[in-house]
Protein backbone atom coordinates (compact mmCIF):
# COMPACT_ATOMS: atom_id res chain seq x y z
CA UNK A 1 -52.82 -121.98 88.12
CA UNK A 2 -50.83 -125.04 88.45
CA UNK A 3 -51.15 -128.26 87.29
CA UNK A 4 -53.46 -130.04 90.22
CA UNK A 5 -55.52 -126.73 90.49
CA UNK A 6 -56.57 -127.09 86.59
CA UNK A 7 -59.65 -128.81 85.45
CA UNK A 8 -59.74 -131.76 84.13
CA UNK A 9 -59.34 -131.95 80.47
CA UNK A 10 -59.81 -134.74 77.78
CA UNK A 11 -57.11 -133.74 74.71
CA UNK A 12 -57.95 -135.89 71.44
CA UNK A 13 -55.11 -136.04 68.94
CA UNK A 14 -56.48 -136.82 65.67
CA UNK A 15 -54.36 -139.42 63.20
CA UNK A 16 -54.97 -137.50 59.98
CA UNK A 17 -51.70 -138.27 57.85
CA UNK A 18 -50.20 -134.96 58.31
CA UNK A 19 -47.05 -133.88 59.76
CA UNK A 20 -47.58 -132.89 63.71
CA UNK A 21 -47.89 -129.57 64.70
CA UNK A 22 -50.13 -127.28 66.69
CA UNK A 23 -51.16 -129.43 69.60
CA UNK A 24 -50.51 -127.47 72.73
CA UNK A 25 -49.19 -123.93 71.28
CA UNK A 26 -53.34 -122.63 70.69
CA UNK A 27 -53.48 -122.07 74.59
CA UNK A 28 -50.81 -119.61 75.40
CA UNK A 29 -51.87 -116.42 73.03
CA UNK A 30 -54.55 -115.51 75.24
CA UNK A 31 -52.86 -116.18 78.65
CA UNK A 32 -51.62 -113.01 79.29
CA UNK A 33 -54.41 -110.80 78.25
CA UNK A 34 -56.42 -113.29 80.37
CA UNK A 35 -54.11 -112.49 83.32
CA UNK A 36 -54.81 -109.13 82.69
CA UNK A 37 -58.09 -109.19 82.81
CA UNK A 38 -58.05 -111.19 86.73
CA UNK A 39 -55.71 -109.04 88.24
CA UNK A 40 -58.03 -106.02 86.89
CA UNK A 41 -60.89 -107.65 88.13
CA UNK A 42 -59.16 -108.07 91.58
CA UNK A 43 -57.55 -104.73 91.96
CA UNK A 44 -59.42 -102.14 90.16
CA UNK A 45 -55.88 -101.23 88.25
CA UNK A 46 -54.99 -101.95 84.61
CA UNK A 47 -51.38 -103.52 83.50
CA UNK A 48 -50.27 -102.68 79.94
CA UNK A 49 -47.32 -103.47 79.94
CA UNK A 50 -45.18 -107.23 79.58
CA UNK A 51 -43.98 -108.49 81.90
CA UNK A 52 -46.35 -107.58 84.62
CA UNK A 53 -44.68 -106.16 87.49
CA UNK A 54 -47.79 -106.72 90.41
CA UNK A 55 -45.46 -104.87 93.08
CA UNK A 56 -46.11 -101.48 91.57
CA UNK A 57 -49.94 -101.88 92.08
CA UNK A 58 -50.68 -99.49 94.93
C-alpha cells in the first residue's frame, strides 16, 4: 500500500516525561504475516518463507 492509498490516521503522541521510544516500530511485526495472509487469499497458495518470492506462484 503506499502512502496516498492508506487511510487516514490520527497518531497522538502522549507527553508523559519519559524518554521516546516505540512510536512507529508496533506496526511492522505483523506486516508480513499480514502479506501472507492477502496473497493466500488471492491465490489459493501459501508462502513460508522470507522474503516472498511471488514469481514462483504457479
Amino acid at each position: 500500500m503506499r502512502l496516498n492509498e492508506a487511510p487516514k490516521m490520527e497518531i497522538h503522541i502522549i507527553d508523559s516525561g519519559e524518554n521516546p521510544g516505540g512510536v512507529g516500530e508496533p506496526g511492522l511485526p505483523p506486516i508480513a504475516p499480514a502479506l501472507g495472509n492477502a496473497i493466500f487469499a488471492a491465490t489459493g497458495k501459501r508462502i513460508r518463507k522470507l522474503p516472498f518470492d511471488i514469481a514462483n506462484l504457479g
